[in-house]
C-alpha atoms as a PDB file:
ATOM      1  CA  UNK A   1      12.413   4.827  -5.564  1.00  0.00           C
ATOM      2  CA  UNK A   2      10.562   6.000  -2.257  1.00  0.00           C
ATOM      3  CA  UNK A   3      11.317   9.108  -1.324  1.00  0.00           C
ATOM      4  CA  UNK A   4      13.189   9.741   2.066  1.00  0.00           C
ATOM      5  CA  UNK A   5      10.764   9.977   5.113  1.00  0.00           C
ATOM      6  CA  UNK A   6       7.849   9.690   3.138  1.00  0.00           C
ATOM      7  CA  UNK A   7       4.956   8.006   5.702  1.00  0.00           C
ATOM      8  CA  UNK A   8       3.968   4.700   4.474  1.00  0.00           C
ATOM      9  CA  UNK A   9       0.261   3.479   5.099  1.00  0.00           C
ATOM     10  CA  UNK A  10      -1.287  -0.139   4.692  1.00  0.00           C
ATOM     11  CA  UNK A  11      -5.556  -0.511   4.524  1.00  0.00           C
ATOM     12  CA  UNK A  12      -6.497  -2.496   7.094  1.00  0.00           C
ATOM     13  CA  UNK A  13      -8.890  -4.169   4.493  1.00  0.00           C
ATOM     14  CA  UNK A  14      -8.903  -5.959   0.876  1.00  0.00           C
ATOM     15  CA  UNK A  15      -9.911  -3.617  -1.946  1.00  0.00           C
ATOM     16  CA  UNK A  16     -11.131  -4.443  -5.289  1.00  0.00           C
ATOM     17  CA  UNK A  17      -8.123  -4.774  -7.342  1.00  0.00           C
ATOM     18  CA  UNK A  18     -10.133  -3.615 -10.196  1.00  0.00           C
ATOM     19  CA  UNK A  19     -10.086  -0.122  -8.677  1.00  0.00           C
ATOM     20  CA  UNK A  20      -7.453   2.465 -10.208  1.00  0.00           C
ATOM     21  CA  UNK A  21      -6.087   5.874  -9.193  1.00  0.00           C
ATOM     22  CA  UNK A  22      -9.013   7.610  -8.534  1.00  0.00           C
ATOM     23  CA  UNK A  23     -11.358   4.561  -7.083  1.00  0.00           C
ATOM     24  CA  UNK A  24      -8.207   4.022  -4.472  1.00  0.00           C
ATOM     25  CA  UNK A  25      -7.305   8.131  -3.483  1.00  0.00           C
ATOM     26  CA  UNK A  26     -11.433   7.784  -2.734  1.00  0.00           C
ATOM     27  CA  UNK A  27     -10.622   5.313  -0.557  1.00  0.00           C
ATOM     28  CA  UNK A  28      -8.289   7.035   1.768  1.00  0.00           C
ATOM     29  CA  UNK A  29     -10.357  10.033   1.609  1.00  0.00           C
ATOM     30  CA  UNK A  30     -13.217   7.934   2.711  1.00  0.00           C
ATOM     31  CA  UNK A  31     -11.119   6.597   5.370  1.00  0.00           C
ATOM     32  CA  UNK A  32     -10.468   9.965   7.049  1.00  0.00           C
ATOM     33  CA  UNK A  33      -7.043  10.656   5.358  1.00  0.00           C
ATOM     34  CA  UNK A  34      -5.611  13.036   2.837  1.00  0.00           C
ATOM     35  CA  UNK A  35      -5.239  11.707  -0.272  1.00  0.00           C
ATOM     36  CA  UNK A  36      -2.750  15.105  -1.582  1.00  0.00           C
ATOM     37  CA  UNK A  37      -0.367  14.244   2.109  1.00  0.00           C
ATOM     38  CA  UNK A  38       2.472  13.290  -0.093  1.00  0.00           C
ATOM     39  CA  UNK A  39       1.905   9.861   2.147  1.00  0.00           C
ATOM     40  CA  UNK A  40       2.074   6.817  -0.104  1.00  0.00           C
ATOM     41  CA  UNK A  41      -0.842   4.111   0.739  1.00  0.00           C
ATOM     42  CA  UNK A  42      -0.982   0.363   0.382  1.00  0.00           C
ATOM     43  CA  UNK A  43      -3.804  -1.857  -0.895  1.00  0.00           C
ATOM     44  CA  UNK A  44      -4.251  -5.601  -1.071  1.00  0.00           C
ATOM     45  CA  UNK A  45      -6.878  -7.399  -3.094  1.00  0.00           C
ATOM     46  CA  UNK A  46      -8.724  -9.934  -1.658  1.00  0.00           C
ATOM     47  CA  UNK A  47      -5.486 -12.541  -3.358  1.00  0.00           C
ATOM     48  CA  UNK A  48      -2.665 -11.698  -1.629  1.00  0.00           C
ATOM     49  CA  UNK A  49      -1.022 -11.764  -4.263  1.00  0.00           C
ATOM     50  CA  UNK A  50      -1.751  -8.259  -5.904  1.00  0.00           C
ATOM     51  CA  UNK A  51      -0.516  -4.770  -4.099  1.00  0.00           C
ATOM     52  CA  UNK A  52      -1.316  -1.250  -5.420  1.00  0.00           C
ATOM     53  CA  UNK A  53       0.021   1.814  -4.263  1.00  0.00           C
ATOM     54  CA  UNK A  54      -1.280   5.351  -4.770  1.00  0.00           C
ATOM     55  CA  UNK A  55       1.080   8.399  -4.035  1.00  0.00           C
ATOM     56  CA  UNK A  56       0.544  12.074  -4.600  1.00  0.00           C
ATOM     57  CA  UNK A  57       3.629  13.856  -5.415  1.00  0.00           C
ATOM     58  CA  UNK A  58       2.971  17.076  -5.298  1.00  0.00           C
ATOM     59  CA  UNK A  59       2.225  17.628  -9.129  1.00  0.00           C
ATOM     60  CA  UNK A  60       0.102  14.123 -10.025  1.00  0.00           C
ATOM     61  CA  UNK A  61      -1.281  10.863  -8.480  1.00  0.00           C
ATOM     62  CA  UNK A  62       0.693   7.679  -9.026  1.00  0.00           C
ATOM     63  CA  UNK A  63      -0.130   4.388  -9.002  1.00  0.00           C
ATOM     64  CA  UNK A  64       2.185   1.605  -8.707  1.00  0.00           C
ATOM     65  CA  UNK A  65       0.995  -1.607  -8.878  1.00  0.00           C
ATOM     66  CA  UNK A  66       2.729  -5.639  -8.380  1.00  0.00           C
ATOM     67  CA  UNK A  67       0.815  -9.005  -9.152  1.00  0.00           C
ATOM     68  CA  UNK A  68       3.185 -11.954  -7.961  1.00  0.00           C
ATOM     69  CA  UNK A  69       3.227 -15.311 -10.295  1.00  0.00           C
ATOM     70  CA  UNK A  70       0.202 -17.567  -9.568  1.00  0.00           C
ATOM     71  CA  UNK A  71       1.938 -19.715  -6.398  1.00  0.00           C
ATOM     72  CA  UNK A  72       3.517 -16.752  -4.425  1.00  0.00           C
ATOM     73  CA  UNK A  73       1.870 -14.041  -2.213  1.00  0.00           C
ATOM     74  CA  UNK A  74       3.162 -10.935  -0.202  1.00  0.00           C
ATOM     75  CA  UNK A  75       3.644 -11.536   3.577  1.00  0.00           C
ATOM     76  CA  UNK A  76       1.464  -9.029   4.816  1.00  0.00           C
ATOM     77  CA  UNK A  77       1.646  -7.858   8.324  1.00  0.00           C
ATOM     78  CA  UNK A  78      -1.328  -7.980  10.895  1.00  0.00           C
ATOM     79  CA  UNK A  79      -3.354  -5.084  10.733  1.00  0.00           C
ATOM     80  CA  UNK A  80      -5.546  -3.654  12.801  1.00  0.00           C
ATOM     81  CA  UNK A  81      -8.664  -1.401  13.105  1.00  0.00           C
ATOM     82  CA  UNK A  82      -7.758   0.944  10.490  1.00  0.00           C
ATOM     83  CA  UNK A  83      -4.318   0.920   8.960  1.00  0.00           C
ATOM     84  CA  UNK A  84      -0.941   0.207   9.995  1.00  0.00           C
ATOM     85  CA  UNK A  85       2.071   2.823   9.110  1.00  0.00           C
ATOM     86  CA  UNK A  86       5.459   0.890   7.844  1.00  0.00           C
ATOM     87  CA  UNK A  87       8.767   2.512   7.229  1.00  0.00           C
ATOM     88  CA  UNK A  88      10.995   2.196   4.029  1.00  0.00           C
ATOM     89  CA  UNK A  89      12.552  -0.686   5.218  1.00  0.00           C
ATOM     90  CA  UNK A  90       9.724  -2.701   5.720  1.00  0.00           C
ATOM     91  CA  UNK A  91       7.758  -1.111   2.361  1.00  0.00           C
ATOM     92  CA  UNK A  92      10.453  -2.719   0.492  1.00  0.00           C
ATOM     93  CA  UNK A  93      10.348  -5.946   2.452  1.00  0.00           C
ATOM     94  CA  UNK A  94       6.852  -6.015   1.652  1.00  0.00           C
ATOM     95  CA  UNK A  95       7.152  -5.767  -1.911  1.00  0.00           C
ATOM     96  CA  UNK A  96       9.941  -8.015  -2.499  1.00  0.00           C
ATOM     97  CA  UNK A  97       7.883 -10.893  -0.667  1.00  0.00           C
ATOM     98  CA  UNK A  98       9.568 -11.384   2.021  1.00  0.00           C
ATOM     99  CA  UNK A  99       8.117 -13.462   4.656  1.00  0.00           C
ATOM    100  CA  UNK A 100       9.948 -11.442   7.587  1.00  0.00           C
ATOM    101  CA  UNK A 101      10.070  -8.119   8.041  1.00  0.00           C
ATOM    102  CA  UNK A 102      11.932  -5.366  10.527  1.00  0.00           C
ATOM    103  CA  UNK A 103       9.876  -5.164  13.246  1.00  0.00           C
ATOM    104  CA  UNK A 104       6.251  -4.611  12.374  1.00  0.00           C
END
C-alpha cells in the first residue's frame, strides 16, 4: 500500500537492475535528491520489463521490486531531463501495466 500523499518520482534513465537498496538510494542522492524524503522513487532496467522502487519510511529503506512474464512490459511515460513526479493513481497504473494512464 502507498501511503497517502507520498511524492512519487520516476529516473529519467535505465538503471542496472542488478543494483539493490543501497546501489539505487545512491542513485537519487547522486541525482540531487534525498534519499531519507519519505518520497518513493522509480527505476527501470534497460528491459522494460523490470521496475524497482526504493522508499524510506522513516525507520528503514524498502525496496519493492516487479519483473513482468517474458512478452509483457510496463507502459512507461515520457520522461524528461531528470525525472518525472506521478501521483498514486498513475503509480498504480504503472505497475499494473497499463498502457494508459491519468494524465501524465
Amino acid at each position: 500500500m502507498i501511503p497517502a500523499g507520498v511524492q512519487v518520482f520516476v529516473a529519467a534513465t535505465p538503471v542496472d537492475s542488478r543494483r539493490g537498496v543501497d546501489g539505487l538510494m545512491a542513485v537519487v542522492r547522486d541525482a540531487g535528491a534525498d534519499p531519507f524524503s519519505g518520497a518513493l522513487y522509480v527505476f527501470r532496467a534497460k528491459r522494460a520489463d523490470r521496475v524497482k522502487i526504493v522508499w524510506w519510511d522513516g525507520t528503514g529503506a524498502c525496496l519493492f521490486a516487479k519483473r513482468l512474464d517474458e512478452k509483457a512490459q510496463f507502459g512507461w511515460p515520457r520522461i524528461g531531463a531528470s525525472r518525472v513526479r506521478l501521483n498514486h493513481a498513475q503509480l498504480l497504473a504503472l505497475l499494473e501495466g497499463l498502457q494508459e494512464y491519468p494524465r501524465w
